[in-house]
Protein backbone atom coordinates (compact mmCIF):
# COMPACT_ATOMS: atom_id res chain seq x y z
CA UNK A 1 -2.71 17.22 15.74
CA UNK A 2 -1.69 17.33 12.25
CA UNK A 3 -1.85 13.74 10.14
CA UNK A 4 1.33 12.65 8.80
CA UNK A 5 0.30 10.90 5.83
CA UNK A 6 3.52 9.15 5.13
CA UNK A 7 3.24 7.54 8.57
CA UNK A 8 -0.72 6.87 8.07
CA UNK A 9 0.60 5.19 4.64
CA UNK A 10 2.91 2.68 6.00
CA UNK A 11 0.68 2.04 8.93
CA UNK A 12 -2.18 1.28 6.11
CA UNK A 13 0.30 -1.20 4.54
CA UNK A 14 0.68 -3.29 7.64
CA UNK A 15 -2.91 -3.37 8.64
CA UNK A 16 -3.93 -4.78 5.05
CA UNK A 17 -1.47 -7.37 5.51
CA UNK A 18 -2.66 -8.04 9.36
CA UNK A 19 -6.36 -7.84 8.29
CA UNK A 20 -8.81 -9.33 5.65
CA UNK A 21 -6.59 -9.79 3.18
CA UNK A 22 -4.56 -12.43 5.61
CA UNK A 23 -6.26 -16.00 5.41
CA UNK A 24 -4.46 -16.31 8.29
CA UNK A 25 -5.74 -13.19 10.60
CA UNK A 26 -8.43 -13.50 12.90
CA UNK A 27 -11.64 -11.79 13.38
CA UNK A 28 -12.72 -9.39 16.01
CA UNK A 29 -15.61 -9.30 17.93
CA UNK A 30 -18.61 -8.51 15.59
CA UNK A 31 -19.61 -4.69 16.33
CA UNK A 32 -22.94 -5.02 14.33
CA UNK A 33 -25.47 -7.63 13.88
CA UNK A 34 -24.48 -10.25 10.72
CA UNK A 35 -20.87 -8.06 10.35
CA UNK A 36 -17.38 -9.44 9.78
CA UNK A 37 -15.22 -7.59 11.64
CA UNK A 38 -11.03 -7.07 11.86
CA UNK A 39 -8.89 -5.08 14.12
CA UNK A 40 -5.23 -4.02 13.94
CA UNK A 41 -3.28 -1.73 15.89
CA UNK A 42 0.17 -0.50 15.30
CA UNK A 43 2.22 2.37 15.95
CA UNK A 44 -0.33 4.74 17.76
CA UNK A 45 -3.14 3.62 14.72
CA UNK A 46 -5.85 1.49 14.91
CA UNK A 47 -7.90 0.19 12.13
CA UNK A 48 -11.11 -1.67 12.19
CA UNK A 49 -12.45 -2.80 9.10
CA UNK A 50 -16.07 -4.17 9.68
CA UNK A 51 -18.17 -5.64 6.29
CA UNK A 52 -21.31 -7.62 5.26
CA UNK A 53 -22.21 -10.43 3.33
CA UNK A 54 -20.23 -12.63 1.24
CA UNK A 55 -20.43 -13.04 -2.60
CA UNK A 56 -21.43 -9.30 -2.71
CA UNK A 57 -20.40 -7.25 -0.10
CA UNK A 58 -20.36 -4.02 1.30
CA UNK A 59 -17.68 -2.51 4.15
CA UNK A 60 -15.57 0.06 5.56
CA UNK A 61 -12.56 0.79 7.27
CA UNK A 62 -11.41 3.21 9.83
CA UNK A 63 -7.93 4.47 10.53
CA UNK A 64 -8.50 6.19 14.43
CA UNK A 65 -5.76 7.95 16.18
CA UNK A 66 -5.96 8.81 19.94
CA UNK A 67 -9.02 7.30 19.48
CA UNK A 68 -10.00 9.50 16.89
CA UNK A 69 -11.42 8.57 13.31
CA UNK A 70 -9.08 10.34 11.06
CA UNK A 71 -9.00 8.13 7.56
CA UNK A 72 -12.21 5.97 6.39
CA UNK A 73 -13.28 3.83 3.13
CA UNK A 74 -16.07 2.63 1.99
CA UNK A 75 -16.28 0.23 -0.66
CA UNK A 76 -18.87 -2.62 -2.46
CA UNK A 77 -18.22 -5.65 -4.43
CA UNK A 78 -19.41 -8.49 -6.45
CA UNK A 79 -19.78 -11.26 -8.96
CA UNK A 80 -20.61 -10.53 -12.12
CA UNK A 81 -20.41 -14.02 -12.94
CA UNK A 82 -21.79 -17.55 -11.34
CA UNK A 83 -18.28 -18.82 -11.14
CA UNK A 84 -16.51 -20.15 -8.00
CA UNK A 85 -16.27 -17.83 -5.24
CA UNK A 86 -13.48 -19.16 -3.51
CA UNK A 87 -11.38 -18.84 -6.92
CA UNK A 88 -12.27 -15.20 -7.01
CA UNK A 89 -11.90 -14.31 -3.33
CA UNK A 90 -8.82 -15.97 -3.15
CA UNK A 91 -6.89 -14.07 -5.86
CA UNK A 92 -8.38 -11.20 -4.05
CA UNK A 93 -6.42 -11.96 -0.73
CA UNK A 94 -3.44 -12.51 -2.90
CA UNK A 95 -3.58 -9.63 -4.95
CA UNK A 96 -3.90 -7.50 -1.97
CA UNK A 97 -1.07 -8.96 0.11
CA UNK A 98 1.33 -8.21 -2.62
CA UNK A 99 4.18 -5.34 -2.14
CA UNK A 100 3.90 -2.46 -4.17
CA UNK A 101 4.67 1.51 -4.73
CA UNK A 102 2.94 2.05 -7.47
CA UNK A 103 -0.35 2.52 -5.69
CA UNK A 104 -2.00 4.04 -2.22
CA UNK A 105 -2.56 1.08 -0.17
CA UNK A 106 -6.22 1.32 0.70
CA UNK A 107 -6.56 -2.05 -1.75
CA UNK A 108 -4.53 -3.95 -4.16
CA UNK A 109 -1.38 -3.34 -7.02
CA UNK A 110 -2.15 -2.02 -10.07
CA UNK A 111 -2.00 -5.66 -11.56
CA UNK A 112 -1.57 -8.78 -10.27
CA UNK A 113 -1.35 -12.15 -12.16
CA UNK A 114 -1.64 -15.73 -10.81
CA UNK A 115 -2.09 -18.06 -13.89
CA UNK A 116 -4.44 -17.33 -16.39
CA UNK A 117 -6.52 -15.47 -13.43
CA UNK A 118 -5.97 -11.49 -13.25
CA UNK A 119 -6.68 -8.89 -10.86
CA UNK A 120 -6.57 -5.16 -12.06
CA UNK A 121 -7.07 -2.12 -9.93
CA UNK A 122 -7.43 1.57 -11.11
CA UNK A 123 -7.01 4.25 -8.38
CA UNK A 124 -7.69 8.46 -8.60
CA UNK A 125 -6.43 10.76 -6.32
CA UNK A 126 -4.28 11.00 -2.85
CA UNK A 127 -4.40 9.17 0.44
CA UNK A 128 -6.87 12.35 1.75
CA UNK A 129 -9.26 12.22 -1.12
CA UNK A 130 -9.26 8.95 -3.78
CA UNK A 131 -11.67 6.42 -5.49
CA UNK A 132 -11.11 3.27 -7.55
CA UNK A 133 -12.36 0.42 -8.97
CA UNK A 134 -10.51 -2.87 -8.76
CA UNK A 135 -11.54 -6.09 -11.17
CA UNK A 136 -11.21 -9.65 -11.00
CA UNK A 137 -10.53 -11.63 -14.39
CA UNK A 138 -10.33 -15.56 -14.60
CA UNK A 139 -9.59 -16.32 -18.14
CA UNK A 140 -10.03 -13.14 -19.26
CA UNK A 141 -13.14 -12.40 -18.61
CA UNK A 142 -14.36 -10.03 -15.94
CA UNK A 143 -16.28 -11.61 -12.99
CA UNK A 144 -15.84 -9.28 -10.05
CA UNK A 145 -15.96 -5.87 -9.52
CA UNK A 146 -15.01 -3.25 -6.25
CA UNK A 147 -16.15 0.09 -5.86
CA UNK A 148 -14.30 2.23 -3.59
CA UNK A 149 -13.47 5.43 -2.11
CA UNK A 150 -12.55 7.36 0.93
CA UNK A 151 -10.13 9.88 2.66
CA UNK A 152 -8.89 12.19 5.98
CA UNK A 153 -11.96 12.61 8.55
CA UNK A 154 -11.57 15.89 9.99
């Protein structure tokens, strides 16, 4: 069955509203040992985004259709800085529940800014094949960093 990206895109933007980035969303059931773990399902999708740790972290998420993995992402952050995580992690959320078009939504805008706090994200390539790097600033000064990248499973 072919993948029709437009759909997989808007289904993408709901489940990063309906997952991590939601304060508000609950977990799943932990699939691994020590995981975090989220699961949405909309439209004939489902995604399950599973990660570890906390202040630096590592994770990935799964698109499956017919209960078949058909879109993944991997990505890895941290603090560059010993500044206050829940400042950081916070803008995060916010920054990636924001509506946009300017960007895939596998993560965040292209900029976001709450305050004097900024949140930058730089993105190559299409929803089958991309990577970025996304940045956190707080007063102008870089102190977090996200590696990411992914694309179709076939």
């Amino acid at each position: 069955m072919p993948i029709n990206l437009n759909e997989l895109k808007t289904f993408l933007s709901a489940a990063n509203k309906n997952t991590y980035a939601n304060k508000d969303a609950l977990k799943s059931a932990s699939l691994r040992p020590a995981s975090e773990d989220y699961h949405f399902e909309q439209g004939g999708f489902i995604f399950h985004d599973t990660y570890f740790g906390g202040r630096d972290f590592i994770g990935e998420g799964i698109v499956y259709q017919k209960q078949k993995p058909i879109w993944g992402m991997n990505y890895y952050g941290f603090l560059l800085k010993d500044v206050p995580e829940d400042e950081v992690y916070s803008l995060l959320r916010e920054a990636l529940m924001q509506d946009y078009d300017d960007l895939l939504p596998v993560r965040g805008p292209r900029e976001y800014i709450s305050g004097n706090n900024k949140y930058q994200n730089t993105l190559n390539g299409k929803l089958d094949r991309f990577s970025g790097t996304e940045k956190i600033l707080l007063n102008d000064e870089i102190v977090y960093k996200c590696w990411y990248h992914g694309g179709l499973i076939r």
